[in-house]
C-alpha atoms as a PDB file:
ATOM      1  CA  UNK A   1      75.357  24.039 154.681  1.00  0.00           C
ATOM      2  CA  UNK A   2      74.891  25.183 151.308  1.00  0.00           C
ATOM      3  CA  UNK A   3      74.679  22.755 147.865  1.00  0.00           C
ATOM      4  CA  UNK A   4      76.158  19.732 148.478  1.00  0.00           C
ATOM      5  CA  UNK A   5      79.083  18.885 146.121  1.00  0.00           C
ATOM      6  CA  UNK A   6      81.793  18.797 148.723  1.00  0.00           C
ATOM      7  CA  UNK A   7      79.146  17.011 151.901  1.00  0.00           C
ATOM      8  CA  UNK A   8      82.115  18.017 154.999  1.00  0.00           C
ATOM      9  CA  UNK A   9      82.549  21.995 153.404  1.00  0.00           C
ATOM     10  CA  UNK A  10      81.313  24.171 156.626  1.00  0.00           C
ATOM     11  CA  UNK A  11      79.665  27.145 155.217  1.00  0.00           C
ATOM     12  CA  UNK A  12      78.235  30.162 157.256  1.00  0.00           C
ATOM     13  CA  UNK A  13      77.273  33.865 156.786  1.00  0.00           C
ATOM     14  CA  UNK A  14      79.382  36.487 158.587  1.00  0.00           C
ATOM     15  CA  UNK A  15      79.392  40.447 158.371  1.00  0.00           C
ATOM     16  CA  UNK A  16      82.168  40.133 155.489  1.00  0.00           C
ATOM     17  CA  UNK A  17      80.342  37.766 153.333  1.00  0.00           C
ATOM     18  CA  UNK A  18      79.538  33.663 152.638  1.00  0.00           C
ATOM     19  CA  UNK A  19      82.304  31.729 154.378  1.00  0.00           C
ATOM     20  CA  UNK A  20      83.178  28.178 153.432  1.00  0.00           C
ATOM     21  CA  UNK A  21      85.877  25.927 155.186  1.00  0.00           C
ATOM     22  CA  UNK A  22      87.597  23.029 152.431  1.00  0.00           C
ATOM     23  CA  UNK A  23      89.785  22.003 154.739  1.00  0.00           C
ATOM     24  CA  UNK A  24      90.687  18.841 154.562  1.00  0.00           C
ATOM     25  CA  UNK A  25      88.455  17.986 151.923  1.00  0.00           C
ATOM     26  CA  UNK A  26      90.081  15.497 148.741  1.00  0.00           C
ATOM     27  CA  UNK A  27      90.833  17.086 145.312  1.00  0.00           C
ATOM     28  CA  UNK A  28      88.894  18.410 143.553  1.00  0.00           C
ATOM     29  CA  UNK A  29      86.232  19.159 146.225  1.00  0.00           C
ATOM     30  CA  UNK A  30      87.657  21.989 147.228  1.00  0.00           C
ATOM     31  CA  UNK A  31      87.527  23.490 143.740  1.00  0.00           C
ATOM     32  CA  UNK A  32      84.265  22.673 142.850  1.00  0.00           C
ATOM     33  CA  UNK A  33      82.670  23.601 146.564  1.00  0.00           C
ATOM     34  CA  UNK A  34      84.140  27.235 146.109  1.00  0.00           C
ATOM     35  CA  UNK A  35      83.220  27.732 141.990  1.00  0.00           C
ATOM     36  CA  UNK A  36      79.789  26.585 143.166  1.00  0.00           C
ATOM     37  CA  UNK A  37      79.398  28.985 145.454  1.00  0.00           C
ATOM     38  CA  UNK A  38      81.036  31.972 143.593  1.00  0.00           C
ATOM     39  CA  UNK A  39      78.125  31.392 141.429  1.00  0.00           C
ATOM     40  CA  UNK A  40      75.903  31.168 144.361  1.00  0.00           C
ATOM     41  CA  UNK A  41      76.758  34.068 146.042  1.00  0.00           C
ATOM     42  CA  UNK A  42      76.911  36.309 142.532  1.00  0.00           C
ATOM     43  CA  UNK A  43      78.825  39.135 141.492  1.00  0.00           C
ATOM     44  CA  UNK A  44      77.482  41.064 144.543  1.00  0.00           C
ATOM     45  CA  UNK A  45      78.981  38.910 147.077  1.00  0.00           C
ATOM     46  CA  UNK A  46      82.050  38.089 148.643  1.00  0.00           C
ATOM     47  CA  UNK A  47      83.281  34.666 149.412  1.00  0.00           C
ATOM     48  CA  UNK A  48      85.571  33.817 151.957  1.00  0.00           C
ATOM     49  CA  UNK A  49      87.752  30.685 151.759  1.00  0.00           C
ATOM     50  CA  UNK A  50      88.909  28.996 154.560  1.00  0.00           C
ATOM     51  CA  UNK A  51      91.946  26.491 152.768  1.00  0.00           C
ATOM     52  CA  UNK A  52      95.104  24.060 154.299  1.00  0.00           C
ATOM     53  CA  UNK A  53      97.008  25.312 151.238  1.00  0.00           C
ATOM     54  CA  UNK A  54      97.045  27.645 147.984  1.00  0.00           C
ATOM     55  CA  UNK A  55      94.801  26.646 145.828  1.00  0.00           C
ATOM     56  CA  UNK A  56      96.907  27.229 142.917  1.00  0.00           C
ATOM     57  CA  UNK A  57      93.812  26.179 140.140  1.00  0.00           C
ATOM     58  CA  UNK A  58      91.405  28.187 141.382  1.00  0.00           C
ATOM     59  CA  UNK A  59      93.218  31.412 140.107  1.00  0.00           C
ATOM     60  CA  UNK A  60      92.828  30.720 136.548  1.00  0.00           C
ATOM     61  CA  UNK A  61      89.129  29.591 136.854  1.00  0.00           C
ATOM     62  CA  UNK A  62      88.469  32.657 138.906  1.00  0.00           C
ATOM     63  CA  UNK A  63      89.616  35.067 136.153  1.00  0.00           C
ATOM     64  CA  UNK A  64      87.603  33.259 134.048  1.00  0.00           C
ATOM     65  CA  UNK A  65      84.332  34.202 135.578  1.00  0.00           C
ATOM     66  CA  UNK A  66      85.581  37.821 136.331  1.00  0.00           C
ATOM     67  CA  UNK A  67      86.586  37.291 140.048  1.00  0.00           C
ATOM     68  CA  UNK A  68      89.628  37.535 141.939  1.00  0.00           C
ATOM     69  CA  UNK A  69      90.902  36.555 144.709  1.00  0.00           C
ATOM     70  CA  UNK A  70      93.332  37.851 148.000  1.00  0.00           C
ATOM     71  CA  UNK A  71      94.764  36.625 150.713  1.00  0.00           C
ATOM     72  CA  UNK A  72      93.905  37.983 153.885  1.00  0.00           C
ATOM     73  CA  UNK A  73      94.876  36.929 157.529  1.00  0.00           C
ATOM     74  CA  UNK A  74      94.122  33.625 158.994  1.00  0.00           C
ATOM     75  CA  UNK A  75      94.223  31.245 162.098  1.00  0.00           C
ATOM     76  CA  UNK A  76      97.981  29.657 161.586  1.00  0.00           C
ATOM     77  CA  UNK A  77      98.243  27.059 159.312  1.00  0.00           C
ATOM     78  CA  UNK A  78      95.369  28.038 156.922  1.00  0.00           C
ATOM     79  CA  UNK A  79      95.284  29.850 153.679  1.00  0.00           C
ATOM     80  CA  UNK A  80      92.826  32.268 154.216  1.00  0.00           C
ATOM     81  CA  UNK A  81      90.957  34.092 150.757  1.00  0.00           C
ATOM     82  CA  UNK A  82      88.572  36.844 149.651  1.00  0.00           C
ATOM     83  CA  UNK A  83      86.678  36.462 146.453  1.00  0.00           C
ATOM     84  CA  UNK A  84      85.040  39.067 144.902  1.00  0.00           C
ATOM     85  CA  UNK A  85      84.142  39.886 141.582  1.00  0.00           C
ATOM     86  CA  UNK A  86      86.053  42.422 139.647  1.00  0.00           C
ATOM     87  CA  UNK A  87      84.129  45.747 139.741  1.00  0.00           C
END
């Protein structure tokens, strides 16, 4: 695990990039877990978010910093996201 802001966010490296799972987690862990580790993982890295819904503030803080975000595809029932910065 990596930082500890949110204690029960799962993180682990994987071929496309730093993956964290908020699932779960009370607001505003989830928020905070993730910006940490967009900073963590720098404007190199990707982040992958592993979410139980659409983390509607996140977007604005994201463009913020000069990220953005997609959704790609997921196990059912999850919101799944790749952060990047913008290049």
């Amino acid at each position: 695990m990596i930082g500890g802001t949110a204690p029960w966010a799962r993180t682990w490296a994987d071929d496309d990039g730093l993956h964290v799972d908020v699932r779960g987690l009370p607001a505003p862990q989830p928020l905070v877990k993730i910006l940490q580790l967009v900073r963590q993982v720098g404007p190199q890295g990707v982040l992958i978010v592993h979410h139980d819904r659409d983390p509607l503030l996140l977007y604005p803080e994201l463009v913020q910093i000069g990220w953005w975000a997609e959704i790609v595809p997921g196990d059912p029932g999850e919101v799944r996201l790749r952060l990047a910065a913008v290049t």
